[in-house]
PDB file of N, CA and C in Angstrom:
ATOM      1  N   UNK A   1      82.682  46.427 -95.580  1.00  0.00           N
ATOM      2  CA  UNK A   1      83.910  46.261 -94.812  1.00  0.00           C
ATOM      3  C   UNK A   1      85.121  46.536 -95.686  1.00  0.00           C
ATOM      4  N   UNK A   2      86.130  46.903 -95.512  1.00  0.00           N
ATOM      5  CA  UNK A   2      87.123  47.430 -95.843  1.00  0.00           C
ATOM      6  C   UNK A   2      88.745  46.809 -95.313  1.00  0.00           C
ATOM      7  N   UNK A   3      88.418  45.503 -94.524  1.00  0.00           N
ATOM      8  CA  UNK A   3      89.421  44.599 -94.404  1.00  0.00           C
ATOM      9  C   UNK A   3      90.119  44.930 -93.838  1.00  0.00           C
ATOM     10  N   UNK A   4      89.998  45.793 -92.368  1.00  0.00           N
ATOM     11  CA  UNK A   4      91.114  46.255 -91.973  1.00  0.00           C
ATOM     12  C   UNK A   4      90.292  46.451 -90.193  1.00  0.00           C
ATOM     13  N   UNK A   5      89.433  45.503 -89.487  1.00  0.00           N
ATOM     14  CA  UNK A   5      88.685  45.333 -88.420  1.00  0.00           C
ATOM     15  C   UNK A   5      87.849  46.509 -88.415  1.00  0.00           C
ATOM     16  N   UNK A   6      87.126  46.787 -89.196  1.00  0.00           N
ATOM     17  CA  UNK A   6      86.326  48.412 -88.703  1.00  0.00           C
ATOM     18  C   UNK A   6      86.871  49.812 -88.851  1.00  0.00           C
ATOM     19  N   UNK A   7      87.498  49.833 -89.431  1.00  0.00           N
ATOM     20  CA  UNK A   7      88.966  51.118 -89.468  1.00  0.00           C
ATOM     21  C   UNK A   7      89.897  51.198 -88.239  1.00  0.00           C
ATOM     22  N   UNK A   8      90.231  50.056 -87.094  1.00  0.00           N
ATOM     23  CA  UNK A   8      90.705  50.030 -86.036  1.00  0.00           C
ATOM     24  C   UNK A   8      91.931  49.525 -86.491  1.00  0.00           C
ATOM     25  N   UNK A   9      92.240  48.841 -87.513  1.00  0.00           N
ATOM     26  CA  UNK A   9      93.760  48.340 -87.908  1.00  0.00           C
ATOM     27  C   UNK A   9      93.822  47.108 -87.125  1.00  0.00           C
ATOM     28  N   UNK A  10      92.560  46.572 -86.509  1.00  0.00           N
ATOM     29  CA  UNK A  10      93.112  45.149 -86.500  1.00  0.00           C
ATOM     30  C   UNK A  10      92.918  45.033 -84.459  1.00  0.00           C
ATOM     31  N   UNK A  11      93.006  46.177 -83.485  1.00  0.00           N
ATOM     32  CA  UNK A  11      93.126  46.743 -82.655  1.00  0.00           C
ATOM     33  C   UNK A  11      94.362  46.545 -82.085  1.00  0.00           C
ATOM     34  N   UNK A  12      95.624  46.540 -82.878  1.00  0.00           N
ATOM     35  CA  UNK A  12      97.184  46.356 -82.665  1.00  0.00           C
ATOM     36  C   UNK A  12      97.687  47.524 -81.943  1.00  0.00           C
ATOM     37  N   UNK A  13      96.763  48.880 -82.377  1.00  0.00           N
ATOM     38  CA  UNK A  13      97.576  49.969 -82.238  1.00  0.00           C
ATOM     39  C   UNK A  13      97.132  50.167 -80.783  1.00  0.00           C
ATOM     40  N   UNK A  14      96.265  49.813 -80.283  1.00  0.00           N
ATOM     41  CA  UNK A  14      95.924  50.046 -79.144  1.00  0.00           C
ATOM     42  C   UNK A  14      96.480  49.739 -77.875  1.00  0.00           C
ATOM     43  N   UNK A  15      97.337  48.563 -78.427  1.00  0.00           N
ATOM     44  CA  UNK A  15      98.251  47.851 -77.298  1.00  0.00           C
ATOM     45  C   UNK A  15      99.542  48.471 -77.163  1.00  0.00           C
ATOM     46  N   UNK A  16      99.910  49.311 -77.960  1.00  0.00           N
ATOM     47  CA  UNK A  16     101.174  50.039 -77.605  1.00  0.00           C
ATOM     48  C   UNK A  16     100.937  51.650 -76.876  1.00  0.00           C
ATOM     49  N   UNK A  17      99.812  51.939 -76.596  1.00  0.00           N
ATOM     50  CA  UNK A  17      99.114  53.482 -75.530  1.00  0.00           C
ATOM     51  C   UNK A  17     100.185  53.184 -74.895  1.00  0.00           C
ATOM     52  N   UNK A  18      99.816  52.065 -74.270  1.00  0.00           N
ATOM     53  CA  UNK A  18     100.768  52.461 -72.495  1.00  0.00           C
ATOM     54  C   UNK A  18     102.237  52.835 -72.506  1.00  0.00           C
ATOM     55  N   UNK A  19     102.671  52.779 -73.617  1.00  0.00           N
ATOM     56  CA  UNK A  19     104.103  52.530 -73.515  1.00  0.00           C
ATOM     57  C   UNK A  19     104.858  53.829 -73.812  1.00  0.00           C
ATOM     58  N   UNK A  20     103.498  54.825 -74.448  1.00  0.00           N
ATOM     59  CA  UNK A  20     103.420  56.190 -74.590  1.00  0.00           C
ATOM     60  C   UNK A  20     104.283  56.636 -73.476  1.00  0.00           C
ATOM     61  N   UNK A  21     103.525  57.019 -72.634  1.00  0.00           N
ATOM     62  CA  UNK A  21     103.869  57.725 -71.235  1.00  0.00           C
ATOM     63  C   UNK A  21     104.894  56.963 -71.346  1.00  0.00           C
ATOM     64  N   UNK A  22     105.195  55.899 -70.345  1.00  0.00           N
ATOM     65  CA  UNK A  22     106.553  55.348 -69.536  1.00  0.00           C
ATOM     66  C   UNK A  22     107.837  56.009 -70.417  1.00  0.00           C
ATOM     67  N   UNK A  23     107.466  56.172 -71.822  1.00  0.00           N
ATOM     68  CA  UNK A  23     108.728  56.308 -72.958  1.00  0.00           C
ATOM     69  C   UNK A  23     108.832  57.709 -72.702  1.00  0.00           C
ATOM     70  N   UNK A  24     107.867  58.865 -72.836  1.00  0.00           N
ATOM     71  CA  UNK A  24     108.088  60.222 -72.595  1.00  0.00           C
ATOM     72  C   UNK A  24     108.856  60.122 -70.640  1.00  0.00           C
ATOM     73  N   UNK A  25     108.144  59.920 -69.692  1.00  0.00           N
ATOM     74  CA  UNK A  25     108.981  59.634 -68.782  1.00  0.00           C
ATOM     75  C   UNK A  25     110.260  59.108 -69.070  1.00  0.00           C
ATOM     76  N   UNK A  26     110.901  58.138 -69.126  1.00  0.00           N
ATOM     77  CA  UNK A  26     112.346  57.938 -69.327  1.00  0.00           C
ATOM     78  C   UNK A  26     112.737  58.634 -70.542  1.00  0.00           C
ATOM     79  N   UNK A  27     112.725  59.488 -71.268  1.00  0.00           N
ATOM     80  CA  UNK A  27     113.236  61.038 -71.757  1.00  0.00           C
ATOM     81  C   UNK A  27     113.396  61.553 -71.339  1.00  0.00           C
ATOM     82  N   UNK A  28     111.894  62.064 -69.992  1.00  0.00           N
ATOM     83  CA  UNK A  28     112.385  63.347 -69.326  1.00  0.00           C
ATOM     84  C   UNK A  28     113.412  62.822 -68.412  1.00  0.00           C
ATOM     85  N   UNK A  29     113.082  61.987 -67.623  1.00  0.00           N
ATOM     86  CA  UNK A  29     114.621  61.416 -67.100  1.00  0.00           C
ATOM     87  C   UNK A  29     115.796  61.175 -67.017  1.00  0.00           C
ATOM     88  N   UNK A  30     116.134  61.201 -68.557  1.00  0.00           N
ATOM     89  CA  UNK A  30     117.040  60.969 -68.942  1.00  0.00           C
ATOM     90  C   UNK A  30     118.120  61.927 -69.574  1.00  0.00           C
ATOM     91  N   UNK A  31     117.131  63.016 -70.030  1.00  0.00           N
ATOM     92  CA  UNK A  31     117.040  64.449 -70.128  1.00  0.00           C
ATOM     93  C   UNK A  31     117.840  65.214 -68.706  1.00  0.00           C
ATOM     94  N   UNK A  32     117.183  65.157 -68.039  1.00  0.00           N
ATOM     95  CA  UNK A  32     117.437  66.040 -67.211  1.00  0.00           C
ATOM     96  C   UNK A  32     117.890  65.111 -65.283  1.00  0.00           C
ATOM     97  N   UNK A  33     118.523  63.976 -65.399  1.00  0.00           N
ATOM     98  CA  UNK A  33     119.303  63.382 -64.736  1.00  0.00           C
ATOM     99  C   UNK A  33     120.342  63.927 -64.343  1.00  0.00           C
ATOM    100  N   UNK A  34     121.078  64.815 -65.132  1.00  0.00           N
ATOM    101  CA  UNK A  34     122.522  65.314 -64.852  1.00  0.00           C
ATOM    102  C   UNK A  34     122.606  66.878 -64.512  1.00  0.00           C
ATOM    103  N   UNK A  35     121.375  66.814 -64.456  1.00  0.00           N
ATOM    104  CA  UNK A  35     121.066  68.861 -64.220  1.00  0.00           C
ATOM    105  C   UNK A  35     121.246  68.757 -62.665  1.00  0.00           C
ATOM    106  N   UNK A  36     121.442  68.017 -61.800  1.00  0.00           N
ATOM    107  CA  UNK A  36     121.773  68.203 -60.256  1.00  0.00           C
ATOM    108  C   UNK A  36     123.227  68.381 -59.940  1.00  0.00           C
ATOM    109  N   UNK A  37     124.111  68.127 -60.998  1.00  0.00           N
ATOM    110  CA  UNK A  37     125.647  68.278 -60.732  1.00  0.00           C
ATOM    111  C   UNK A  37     125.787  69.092 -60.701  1.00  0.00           C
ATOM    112  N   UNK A  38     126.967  69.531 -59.863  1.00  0.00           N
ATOM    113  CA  UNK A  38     127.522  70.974 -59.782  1.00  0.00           C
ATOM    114  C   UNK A  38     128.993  71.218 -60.034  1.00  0.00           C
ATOM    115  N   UNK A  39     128.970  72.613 -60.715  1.00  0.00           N
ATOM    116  CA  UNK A  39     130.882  72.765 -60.851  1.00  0.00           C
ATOM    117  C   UNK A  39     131.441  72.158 -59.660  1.00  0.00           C
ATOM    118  N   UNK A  40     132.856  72.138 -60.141  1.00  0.00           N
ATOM    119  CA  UNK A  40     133.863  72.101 -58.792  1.00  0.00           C
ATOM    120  C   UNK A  40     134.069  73.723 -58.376  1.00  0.00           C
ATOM    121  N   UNK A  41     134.078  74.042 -57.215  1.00  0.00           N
ATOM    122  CA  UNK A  41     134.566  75.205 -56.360  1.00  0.00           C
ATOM    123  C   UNK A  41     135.976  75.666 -57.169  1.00  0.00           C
ATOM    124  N   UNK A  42     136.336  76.795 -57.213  1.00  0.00           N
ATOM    125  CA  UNK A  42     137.525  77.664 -57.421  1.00  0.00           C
ATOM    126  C   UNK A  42     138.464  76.797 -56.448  1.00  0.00           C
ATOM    127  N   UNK A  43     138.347  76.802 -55.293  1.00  0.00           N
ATOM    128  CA  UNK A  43     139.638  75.842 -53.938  1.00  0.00           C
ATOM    129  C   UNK A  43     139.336  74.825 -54.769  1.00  0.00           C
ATOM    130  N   UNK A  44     138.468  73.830 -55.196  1.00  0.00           N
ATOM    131  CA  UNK A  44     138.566  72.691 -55.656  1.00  0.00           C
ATOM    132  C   UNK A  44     140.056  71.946 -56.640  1.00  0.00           C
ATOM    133  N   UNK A  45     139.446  73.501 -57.625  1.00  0.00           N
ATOM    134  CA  UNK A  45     140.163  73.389 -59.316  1.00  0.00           C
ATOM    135  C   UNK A  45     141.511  73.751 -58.494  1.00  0.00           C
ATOM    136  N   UNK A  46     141.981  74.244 -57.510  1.00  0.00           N
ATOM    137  CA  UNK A  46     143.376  75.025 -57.350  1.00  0.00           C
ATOM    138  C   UNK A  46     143.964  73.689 -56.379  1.00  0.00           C
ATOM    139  N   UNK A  47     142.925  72.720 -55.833  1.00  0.00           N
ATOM    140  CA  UNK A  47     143.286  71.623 -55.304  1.00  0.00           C
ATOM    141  C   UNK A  47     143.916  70.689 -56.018  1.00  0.00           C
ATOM    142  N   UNK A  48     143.123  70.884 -56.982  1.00  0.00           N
ATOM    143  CA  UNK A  48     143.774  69.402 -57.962  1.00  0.00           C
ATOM    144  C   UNK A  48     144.927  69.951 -59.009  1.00  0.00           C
ATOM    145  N   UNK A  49     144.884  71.149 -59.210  1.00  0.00           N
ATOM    146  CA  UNK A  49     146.312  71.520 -59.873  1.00  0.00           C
ATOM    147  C   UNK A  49     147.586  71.856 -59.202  1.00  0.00           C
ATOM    148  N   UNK A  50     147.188  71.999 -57.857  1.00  0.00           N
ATOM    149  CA  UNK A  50     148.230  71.387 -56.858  1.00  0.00           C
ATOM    150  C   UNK A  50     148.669  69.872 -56.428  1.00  0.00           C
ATOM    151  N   UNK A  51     147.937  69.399 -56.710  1.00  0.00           N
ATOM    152  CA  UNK A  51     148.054  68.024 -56.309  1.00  0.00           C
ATOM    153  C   UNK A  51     148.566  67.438 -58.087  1.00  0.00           C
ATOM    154  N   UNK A  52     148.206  67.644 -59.009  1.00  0.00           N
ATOM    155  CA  UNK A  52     148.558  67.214 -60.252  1.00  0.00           C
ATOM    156  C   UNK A  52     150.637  67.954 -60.647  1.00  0.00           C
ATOM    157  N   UNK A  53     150.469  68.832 -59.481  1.00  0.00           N
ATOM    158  CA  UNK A  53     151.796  69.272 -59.805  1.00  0.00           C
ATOM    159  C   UNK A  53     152.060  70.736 -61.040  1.00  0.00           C
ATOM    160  N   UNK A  54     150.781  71.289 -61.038  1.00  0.00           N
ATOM    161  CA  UNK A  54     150.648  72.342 -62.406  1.00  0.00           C
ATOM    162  C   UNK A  54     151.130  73.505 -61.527  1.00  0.00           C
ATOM    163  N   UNK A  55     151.155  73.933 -60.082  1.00  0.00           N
ATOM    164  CA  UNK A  55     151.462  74.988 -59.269  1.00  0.00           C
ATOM    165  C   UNK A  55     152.762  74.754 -58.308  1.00  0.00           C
ATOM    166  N   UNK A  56     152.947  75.922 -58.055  1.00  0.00           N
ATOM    167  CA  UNK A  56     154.403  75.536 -56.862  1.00  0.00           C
ATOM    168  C   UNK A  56     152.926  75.276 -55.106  1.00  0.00           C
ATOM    169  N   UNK A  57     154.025  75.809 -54.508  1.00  0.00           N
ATOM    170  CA  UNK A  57     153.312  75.387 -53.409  1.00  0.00           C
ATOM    171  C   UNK A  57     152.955  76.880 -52.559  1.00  0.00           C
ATOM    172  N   UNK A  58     154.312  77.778 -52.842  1.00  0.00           N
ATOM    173  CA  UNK A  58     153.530  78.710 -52.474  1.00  0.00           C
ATOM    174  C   UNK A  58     152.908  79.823 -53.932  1.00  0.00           C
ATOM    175  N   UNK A  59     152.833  79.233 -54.822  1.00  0.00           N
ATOM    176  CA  UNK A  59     151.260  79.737 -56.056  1.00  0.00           C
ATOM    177  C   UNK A  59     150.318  79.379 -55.274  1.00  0.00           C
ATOM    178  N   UNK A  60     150.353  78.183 -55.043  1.00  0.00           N
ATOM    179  CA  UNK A  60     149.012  77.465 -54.265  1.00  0.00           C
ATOM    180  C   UNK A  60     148.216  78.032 -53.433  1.00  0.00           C
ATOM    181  N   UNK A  61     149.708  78.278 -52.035  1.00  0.00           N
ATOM    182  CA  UNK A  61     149.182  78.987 -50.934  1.00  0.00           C
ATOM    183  C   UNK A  61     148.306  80.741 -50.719  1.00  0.00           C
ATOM    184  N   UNK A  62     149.125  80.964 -51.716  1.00  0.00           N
ATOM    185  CA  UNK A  62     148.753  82.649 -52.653  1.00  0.00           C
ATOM    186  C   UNK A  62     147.509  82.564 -52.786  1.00  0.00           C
ATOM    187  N   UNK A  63     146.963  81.918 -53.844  1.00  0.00           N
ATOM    188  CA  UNK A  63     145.830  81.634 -54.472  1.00  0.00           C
ATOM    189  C   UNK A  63     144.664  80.980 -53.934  1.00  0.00           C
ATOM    190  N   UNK A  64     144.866  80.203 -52.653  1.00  0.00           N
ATOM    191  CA  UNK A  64     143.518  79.498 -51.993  1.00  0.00           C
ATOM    192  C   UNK A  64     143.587  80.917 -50.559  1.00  0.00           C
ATOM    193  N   UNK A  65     144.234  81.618 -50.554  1.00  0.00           N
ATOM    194  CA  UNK A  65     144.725  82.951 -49.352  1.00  0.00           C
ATOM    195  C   UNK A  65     143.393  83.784 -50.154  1.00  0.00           C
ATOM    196  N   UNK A  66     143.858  84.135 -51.187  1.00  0.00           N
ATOM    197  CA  UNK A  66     143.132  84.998 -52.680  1.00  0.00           C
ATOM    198  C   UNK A  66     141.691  84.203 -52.270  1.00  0.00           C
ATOM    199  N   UNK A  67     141.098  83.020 -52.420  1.00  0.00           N
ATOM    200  CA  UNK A  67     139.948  82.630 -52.482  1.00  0.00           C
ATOM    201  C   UNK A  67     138.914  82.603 -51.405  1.00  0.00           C
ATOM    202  N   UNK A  68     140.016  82.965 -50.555  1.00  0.00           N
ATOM    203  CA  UNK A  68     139.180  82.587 -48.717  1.00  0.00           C
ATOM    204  C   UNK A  68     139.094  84.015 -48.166  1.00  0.00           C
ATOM    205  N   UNK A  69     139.426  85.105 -49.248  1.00  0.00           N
ATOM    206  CA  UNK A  69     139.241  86.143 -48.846  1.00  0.00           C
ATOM    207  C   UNK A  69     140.177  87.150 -48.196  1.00  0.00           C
ATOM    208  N   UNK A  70     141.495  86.378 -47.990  1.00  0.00           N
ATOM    209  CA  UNK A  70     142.548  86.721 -47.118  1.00  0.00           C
ATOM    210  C   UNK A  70     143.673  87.241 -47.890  1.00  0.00           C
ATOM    211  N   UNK A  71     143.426  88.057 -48.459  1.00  0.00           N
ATOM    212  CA  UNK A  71     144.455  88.721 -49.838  1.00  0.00           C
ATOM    213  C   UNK A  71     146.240  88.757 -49.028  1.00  0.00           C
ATOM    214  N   UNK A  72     147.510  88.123 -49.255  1.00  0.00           N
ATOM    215  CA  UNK A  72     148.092  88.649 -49.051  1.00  0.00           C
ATOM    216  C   UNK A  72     148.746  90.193 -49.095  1.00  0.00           C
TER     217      UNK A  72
END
């Protein structure tokens, strides 16, 4: 014998298997949780820099005209 349960280490190591998986699961989870977001839309970004005050009103109107396809 070699003082160490049979070469099993005692069978300590055995009780932490399960925790294998669940731990690779909440990685991949955690990983790839935020891969469903999406940009904001072009009208979006021209929404909020109208509303933040970065455009006049008719830049604004120009530019969401420009996005909807309706070129002045």
């Amino acid at each position: 014998m070699n003082g160490f349960a049979n070469g099993f280490g005692g069978g300590m190591g055995f009780g932490y298997m399960p925790l294998i998986p669940i731990a690779v699961i909440a990685l991949l989870f955690y990983l790839f949780r935020n891969r469903n977001t999406q940009e904001p839309t072009a009208q979006e970004i021209l929404d909020k820099r109208y509303a933040n005050g970065g455009i006049s009103e008719e830049e604004y109107e120009e530019k969401s005209a420009h996005i909807r396809g309706q070129t002045a």
